[in-house]
PDB file of N, CA and C in Angstrom:
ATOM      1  N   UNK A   1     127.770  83.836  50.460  1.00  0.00           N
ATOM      2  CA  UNK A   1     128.666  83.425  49.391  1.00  0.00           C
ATOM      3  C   UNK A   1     128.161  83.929  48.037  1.00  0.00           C
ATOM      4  N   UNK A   2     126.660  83.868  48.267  1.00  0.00           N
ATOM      5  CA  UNK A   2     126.430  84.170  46.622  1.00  0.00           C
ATOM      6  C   UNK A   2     126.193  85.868  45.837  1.00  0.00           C
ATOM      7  N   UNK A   3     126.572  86.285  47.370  1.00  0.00           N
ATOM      8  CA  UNK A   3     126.280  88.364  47.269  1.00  0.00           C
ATOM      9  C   UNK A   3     128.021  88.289  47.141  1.00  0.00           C
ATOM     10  N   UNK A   4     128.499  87.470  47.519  1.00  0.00           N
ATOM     11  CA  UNK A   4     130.115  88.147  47.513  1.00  0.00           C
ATOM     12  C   UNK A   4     130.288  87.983  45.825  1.00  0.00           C
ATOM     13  N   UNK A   5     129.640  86.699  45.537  1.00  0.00           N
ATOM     14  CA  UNK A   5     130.009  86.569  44.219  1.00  0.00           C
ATOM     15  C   UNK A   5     129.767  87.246  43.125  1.00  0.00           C
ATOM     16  N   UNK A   6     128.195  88.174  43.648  1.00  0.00           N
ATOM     17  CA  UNK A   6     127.417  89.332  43.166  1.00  0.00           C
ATOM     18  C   UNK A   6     128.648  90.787  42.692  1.00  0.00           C
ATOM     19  N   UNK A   7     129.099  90.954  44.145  1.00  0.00           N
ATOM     20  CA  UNK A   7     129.965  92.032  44.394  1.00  0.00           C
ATOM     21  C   UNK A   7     130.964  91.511  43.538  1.00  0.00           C
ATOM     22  N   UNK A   8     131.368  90.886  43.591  1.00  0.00           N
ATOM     23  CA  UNK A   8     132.803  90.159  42.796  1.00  0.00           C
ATOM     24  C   UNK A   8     132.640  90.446  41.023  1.00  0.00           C
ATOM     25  N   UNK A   9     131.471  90.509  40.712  1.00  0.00           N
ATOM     26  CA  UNK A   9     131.250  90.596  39.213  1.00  0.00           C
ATOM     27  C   UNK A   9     131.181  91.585  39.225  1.00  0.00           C
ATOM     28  N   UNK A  10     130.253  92.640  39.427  1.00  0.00           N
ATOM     29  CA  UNK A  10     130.107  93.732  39.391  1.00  0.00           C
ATOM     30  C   UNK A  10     131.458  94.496  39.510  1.00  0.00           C
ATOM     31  N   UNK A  11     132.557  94.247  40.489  1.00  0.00           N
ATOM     32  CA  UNK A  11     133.669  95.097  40.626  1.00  0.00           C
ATOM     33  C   UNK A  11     134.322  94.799  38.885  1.00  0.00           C
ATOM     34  N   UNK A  12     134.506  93.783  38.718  1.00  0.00           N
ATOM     35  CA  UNK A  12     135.455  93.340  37.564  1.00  0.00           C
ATOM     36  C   UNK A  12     134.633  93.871  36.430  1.00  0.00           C
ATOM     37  N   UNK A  13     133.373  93.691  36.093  1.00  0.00           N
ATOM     38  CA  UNK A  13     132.501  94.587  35.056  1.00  0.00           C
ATOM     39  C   UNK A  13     132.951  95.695  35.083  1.00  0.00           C
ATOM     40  N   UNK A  14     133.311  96.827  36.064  1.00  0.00           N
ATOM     41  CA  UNK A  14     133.255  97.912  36.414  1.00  0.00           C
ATOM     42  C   UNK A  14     134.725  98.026  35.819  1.00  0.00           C
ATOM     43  N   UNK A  15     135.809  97.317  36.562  1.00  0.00           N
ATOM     44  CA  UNK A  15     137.316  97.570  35.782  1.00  0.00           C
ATOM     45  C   UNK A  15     137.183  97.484  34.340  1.00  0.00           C
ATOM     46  N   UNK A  16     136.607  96.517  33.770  1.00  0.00           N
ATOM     47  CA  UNK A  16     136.357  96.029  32.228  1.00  0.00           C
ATOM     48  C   UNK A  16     135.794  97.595  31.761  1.00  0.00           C
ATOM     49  N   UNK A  17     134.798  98.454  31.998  1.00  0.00           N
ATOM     50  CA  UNK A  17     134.325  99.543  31.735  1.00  0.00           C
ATOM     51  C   UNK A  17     135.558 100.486  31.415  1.00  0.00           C
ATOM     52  N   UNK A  18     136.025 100.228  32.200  1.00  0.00           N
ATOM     53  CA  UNK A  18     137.509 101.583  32.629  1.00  0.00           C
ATOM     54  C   UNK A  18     138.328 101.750  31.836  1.00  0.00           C
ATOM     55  N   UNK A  19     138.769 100.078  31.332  1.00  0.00           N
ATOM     56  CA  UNK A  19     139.849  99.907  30.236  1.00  0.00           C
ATOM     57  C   UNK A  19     139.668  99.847  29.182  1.00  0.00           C
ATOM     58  N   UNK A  20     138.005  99.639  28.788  1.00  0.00           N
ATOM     59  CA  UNK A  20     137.858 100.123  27.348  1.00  0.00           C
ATOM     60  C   UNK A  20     137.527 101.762  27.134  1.00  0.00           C
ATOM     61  N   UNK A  21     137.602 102.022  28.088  1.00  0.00           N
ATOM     62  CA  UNK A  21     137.261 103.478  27.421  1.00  0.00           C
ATOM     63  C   UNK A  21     138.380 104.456  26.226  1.00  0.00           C
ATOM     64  N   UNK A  22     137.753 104.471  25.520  1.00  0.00           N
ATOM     65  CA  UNK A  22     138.356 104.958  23.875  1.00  0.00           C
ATOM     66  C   UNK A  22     139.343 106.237  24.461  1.00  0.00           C
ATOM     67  N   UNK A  23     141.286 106.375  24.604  1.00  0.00           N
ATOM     68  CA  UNK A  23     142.022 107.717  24.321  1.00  0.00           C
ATOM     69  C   UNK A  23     141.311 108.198  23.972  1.00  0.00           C
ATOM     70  N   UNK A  24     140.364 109.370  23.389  1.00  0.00           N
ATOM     71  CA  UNK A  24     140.197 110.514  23.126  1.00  0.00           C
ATOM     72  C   UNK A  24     139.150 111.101  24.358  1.00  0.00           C
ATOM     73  N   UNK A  25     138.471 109.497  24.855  1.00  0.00           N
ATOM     74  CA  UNK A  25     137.385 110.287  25.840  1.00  0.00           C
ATOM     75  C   UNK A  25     138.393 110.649  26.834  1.00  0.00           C
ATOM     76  N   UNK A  26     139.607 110.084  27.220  1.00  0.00           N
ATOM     77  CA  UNK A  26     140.388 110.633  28.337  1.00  0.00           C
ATOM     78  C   UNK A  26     141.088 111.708  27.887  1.00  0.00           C
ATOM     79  N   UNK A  27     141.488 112.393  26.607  1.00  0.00           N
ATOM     80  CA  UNK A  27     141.769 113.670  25.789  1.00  0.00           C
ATOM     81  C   UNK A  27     140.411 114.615  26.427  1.00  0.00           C
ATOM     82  N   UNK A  28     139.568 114.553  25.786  1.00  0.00           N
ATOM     83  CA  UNK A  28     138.355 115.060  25.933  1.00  0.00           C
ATOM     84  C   UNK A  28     138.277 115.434  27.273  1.00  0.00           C
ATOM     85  N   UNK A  29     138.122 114.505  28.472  1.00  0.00           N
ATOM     86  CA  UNK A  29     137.844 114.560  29.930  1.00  0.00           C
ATOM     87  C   UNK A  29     139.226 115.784  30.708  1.00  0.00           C
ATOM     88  N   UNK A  30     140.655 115.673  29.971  1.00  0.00           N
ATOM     89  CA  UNK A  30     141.350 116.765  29.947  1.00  0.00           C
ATOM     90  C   UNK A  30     141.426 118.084  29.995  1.00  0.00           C
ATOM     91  N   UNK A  31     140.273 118.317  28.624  1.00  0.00           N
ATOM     92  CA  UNK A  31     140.298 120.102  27.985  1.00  0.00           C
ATOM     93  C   UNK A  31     139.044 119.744  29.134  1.00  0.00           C
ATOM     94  N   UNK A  32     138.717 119.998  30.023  1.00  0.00           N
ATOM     95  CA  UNK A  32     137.756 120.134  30.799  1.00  0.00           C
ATOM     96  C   UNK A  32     138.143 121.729  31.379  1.00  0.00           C
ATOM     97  N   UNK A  33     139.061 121.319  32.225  1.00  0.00           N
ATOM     98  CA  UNK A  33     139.581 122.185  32.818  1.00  0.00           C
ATOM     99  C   UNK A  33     139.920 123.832  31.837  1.00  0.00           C
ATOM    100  N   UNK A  34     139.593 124.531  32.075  1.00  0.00           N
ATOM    101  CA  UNK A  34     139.166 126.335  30.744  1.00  0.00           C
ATOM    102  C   UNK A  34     140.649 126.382  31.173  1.00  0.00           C
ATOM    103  N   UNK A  35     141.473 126.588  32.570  1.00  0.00           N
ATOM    104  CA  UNK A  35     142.295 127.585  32.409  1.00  0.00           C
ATOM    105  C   UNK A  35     143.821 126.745  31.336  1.00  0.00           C
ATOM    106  N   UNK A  36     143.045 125.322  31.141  1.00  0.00           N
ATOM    107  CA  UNK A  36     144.676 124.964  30.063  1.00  0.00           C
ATOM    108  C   UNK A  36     143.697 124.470  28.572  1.00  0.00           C
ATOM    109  N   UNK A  37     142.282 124.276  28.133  1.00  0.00           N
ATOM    110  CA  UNK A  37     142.029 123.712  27.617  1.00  0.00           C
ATOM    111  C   UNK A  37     142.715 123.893  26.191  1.00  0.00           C
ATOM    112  N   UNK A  38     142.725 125.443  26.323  1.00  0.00           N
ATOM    113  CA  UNK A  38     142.937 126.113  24.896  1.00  0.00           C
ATOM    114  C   UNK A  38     144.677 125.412  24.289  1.00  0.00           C
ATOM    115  N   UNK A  39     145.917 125.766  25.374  1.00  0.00           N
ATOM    116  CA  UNK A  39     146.661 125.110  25.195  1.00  0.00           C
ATOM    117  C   UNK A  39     146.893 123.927  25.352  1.00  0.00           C
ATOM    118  N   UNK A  40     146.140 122.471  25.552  1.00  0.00           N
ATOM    119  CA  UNK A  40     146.230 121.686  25.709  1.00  0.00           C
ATOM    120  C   UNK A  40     145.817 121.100  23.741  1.00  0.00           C
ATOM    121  N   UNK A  41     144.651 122.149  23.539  1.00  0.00           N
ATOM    122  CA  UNK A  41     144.025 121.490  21.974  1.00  0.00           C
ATOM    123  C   UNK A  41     144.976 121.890  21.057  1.00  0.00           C
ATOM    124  N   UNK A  42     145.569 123.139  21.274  1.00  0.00           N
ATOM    125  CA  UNK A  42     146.664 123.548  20.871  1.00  0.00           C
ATOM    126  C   UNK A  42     147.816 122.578  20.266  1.00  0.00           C
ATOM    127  N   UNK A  43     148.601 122.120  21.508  1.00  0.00           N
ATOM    128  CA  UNK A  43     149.413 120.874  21.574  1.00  0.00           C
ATOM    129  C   UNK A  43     149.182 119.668  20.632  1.00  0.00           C
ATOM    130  N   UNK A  44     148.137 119.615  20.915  1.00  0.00           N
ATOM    131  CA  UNK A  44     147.348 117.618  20.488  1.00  0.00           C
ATOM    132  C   UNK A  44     147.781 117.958  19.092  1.00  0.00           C
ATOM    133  N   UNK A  45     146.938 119.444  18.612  1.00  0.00           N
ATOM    134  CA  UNK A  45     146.418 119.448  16.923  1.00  0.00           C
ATOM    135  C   UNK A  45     148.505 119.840  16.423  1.00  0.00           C
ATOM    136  N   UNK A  46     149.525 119.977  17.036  1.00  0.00           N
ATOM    137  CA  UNK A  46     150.703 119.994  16.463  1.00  0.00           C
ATOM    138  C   UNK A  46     151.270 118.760  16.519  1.00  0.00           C
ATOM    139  N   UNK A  47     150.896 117.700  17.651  1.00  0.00           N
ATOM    140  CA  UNK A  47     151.441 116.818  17.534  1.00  0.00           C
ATOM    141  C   UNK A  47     150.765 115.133  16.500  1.00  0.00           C
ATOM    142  N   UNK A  48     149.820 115.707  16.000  1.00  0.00           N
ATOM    143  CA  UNK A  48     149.250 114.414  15.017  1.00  0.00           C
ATOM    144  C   UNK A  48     149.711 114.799  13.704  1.00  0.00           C
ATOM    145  N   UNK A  49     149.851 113.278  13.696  1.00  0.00           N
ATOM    146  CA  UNK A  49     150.935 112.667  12.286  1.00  0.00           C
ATOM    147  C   UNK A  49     150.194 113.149  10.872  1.00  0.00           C
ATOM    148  N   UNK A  50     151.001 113.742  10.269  1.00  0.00           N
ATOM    149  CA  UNK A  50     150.318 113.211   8.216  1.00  0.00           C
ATOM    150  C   UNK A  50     148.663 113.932   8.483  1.00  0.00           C
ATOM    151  N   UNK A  51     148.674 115.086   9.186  1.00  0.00           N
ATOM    152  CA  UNK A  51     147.436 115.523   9.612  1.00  0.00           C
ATOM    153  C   UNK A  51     146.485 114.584   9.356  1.00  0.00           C
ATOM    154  N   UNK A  52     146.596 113.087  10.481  1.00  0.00           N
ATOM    155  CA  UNK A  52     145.584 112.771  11.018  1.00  0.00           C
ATOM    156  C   UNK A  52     145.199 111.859   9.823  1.00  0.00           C
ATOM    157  N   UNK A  53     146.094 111.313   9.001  1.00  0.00           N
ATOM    158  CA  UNK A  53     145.444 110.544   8.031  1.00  0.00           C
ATOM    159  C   UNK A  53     146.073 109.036   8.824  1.00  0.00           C
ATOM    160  N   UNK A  54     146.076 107.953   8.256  1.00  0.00           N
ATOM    161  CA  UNK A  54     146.034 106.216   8.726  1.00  0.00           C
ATOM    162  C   UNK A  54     147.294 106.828   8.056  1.00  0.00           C
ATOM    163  N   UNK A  55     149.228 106.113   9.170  1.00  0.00           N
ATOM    164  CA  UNK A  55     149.773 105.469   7.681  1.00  0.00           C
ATOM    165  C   UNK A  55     149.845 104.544   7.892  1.00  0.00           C
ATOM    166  N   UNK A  56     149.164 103.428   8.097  1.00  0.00           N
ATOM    167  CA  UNK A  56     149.225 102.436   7.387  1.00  0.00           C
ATOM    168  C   UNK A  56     148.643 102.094   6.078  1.00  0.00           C
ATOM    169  N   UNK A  57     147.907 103.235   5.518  1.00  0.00           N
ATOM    170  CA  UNK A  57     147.025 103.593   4.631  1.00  0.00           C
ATOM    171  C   UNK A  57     147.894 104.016   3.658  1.00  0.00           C
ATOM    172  N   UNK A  58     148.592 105.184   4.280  1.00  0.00           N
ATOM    173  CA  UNK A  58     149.725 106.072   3.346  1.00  0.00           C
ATOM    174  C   UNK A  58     150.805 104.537   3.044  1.00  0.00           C
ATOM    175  N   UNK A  59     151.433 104.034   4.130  1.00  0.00           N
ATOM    176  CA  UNK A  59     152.233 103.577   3.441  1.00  0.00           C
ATOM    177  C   UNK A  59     151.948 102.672   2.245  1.00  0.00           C
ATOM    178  N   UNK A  60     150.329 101.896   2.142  1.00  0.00           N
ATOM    179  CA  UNK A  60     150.285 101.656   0.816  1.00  0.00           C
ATOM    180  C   UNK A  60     149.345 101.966   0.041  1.00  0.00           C
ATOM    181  N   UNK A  61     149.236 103.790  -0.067  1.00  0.00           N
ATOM    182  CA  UNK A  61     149.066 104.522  -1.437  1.00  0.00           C
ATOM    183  C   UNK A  61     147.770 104.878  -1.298  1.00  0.00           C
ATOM    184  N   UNK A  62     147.281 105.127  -0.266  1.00  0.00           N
ATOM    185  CA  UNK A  62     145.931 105.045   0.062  1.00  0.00           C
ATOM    186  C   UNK A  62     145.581 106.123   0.738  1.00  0.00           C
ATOM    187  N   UNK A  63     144.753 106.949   0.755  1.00  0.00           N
ATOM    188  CA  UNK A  63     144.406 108.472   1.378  1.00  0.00           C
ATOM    189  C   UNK A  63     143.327 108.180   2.560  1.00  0.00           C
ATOM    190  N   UNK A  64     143.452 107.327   3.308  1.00  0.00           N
ATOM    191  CA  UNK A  64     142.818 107.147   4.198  1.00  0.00           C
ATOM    192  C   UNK A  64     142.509 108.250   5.788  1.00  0.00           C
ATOM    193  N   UNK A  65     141.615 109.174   6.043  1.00  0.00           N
ATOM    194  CA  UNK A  65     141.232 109.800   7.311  1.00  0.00           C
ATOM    195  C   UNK A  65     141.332 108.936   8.490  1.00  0.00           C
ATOM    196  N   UNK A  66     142.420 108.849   9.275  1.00  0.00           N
ATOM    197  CA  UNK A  66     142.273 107.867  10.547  1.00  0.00           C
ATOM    198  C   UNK A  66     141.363 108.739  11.402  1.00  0.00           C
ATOM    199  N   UNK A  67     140.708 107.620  12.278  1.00  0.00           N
ATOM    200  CA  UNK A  67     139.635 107.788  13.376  1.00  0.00           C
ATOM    201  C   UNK A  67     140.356 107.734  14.497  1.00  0.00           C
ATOM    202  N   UNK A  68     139.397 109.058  15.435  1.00  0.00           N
ATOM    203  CA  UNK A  68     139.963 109.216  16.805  1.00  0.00           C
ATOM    204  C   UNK A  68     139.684 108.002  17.740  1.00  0.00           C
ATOM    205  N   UNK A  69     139.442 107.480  17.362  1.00  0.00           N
ATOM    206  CA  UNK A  69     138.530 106.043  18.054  1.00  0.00           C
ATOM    207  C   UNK A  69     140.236 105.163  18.462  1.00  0.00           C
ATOM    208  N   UNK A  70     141.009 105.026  16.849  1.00  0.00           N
ATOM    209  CA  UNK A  70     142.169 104.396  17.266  1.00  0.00           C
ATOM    210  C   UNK A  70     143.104 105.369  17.060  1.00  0.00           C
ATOM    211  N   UNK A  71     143.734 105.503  17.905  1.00  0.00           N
ATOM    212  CA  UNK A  71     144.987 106.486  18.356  1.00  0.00           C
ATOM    213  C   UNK A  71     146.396 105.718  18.934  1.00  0.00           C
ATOM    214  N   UNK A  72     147.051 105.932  18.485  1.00  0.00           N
ATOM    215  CA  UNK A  72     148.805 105.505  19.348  1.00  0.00           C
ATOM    216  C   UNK A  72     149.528 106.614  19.252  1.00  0.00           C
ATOM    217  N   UNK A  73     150.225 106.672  20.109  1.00  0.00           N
ATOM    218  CA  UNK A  73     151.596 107.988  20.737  1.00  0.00           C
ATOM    219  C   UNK A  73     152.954 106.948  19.980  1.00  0.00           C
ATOM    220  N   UNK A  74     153.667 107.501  19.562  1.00  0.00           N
ATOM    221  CA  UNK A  74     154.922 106.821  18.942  1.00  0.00           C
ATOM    222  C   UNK A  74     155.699 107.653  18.586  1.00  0.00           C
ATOM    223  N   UNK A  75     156.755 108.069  19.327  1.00  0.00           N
ATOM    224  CA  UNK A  75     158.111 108.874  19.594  1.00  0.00           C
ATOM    225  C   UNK A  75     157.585 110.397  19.476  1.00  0.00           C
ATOM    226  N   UNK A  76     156.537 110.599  20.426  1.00  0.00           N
ATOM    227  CA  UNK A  76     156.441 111.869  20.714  1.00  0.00           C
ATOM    228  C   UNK A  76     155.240 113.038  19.467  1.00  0.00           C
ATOM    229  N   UNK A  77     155.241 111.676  18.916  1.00  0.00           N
ATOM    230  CA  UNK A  77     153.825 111.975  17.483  1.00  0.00           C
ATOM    231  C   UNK A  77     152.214 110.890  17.979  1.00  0.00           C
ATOM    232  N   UNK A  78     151.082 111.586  17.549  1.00  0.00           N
ATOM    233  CA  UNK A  78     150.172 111.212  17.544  1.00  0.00           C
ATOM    234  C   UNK A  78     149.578 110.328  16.516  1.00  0.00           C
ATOM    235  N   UNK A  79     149.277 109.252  16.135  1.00  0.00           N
ATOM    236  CA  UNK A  79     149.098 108.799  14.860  1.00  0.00           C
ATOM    237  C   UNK A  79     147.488 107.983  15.029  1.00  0.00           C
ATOM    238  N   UNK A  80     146.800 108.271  13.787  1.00  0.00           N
ATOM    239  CA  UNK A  80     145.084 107.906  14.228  1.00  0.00           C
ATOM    240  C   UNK A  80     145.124 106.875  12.841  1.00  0.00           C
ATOM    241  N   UNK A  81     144.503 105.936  12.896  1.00  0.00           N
ATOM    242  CA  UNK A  81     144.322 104.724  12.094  1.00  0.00           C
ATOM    243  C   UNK A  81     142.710 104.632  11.762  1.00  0.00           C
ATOM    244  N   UNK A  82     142.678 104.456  10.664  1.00  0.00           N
ATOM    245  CA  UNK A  82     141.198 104.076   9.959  1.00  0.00           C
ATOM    246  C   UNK A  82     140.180 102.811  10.352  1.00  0.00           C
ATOM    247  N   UNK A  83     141.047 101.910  11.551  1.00  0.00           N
ATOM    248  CA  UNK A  83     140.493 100.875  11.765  1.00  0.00           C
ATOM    249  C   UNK A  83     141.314 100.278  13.138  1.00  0.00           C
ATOM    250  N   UNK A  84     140.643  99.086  14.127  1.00  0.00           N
ATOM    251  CA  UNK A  84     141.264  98.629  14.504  1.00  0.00           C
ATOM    252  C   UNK A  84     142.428  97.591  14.255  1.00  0.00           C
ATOM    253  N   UNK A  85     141.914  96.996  12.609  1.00  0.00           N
ATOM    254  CA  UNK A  85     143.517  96.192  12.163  1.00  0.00           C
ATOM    255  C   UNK A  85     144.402  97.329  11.921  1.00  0.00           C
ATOM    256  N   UNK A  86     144.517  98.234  11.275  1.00  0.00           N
ATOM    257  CA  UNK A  86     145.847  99.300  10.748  1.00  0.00           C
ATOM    258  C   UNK A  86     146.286  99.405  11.839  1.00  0.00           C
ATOM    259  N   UNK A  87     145.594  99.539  13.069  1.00  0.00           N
ATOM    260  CA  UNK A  87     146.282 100.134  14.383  1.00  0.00           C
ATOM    261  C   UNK A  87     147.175  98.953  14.771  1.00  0.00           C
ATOM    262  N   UNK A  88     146.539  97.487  14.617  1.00  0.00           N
ATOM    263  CA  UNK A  88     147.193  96.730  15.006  1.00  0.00           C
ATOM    264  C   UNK A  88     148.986  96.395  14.338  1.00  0.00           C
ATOM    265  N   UNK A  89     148.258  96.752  13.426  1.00  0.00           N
ATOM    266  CA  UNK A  89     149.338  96.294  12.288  1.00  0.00           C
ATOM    267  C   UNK A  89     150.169  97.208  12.210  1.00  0.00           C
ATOM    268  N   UNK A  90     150.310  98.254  12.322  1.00  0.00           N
ATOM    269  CA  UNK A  90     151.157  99.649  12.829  1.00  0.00           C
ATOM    270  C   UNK A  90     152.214  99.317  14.367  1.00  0.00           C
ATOM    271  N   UNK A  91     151.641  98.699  15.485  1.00  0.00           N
ATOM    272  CA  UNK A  91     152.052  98.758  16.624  1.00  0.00           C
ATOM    273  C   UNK A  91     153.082  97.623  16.486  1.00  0.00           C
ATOM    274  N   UNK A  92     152.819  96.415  15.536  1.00  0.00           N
ATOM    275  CA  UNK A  92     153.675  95.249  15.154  1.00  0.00           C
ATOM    276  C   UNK A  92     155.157  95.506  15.326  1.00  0.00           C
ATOM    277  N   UNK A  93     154.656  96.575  13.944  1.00  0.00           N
ATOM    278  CA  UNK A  93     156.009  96.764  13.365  1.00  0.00           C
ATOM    279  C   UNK A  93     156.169  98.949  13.078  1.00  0.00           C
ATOM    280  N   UNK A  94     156.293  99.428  13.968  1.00  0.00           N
ATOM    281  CA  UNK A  94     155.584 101.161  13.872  1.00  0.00           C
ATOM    282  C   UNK A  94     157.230 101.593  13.064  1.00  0.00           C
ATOM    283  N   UNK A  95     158.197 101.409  12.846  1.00  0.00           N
ATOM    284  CA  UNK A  95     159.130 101.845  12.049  1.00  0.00           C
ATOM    285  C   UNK A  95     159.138 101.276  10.894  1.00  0.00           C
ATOM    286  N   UNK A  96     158.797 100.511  10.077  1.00  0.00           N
ATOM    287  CA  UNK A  96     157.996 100.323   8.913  1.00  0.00           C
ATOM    288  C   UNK A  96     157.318 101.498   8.647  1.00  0.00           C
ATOM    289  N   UNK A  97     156.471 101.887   9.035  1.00  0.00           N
ATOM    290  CA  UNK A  97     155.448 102.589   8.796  1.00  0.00           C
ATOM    291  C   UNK A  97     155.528 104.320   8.511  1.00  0.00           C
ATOM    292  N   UNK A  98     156.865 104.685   9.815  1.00  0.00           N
ATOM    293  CA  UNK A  98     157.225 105.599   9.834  1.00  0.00           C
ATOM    294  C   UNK A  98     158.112 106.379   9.833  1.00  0.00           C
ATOM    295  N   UNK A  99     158.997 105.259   8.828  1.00  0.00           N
ATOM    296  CA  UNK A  99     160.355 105.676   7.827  1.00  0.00           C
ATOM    297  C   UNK A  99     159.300 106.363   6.646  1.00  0.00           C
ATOM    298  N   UNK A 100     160.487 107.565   6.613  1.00  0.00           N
ATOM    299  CA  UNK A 100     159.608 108.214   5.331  1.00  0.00           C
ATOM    300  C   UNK A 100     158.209 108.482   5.130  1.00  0.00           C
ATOM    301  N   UNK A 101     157.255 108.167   6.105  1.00  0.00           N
ATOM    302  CA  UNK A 101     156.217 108.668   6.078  1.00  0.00           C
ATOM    303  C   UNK A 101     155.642 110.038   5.760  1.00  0.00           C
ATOM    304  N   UNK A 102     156.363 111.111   5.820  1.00  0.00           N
ATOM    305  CA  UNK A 102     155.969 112.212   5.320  1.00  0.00           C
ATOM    306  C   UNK A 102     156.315 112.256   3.692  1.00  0.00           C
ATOM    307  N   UNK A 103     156.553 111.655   3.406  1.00  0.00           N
ATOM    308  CA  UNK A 103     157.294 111.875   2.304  1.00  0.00           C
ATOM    309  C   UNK A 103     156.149 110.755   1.520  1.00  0.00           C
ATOM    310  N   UNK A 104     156.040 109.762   1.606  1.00  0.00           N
ATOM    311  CA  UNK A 104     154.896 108.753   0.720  1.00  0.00           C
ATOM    312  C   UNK A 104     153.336 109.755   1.260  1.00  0.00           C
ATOM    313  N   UNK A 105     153.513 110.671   2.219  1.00  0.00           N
ATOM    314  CA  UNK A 105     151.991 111.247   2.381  1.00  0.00           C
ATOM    315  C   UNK A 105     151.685 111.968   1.049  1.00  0.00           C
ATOM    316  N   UNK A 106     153.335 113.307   1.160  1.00  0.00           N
ATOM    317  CA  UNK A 106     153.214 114.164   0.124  1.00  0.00           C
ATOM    318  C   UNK A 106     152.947 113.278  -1.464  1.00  0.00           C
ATOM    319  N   UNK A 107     153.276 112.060  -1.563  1.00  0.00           N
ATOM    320  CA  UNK A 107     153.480 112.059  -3.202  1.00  0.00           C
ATOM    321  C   UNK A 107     151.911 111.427  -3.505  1.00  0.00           C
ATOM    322  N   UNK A 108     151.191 110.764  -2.348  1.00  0.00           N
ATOM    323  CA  UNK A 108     149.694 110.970  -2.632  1.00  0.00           C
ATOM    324  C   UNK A 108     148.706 111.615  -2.018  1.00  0.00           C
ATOM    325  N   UNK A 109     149.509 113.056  -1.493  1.00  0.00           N
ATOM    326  CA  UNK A 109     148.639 113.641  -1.472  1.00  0.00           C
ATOM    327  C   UNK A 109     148.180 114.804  -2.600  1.00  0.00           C
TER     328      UNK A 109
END
């Protein structure tokens, strides 16, 4: 009883491992492969938002570099957040954020 219970933790530790692992290491674990890597980095670097700045940052006035650490996909765009609250706070409400977003990037950038 008390090795099953052994095994029993260890499996669920092991899932817990799996699901935190940070989007980019599964990006990363991707370009592995040479014969697509080139077009695969290709892709990624056309599809991130406001080149890769937070908007939740942009939307209030703020020139913030989002981190690959937090990443969300949202209608076919890549968008990287400066923190785990912006990310949160982005996913709430993500059309807030990304009405007009190119447009509040350009006027501080």
């Amino acid at each position: 009883m008390k090795r099953l219970k052994v095994i029993s933790m260890v499996f669920l530790m092991a899932l817990g491992l799996i699901a935190i692992k940070p989007l980019s290491s599964y990006a990363q674990d991707a370009w592995t492969d040479n014969s697509t890597a080139g077009n695969m980095k290709d892709e990624a670097k056309e599809e991130v938002a406001i080149s890769g700045f937070c908007p939740v940052c942009v939307f209030s006035g703020v020139k913030s570099k989002g981190n690959d650490h937090f990443i969300t996909e949202y209608k076919d765009k890549i968008y990287k957040f400066a923190d785990m609250d912006k990310q949160k706070e982005f996913l709430e409400d993500p059309e807030k954020y990304t009405a007009d977003l190119d447009a509040k990037f350009q006027q501080i950038k």
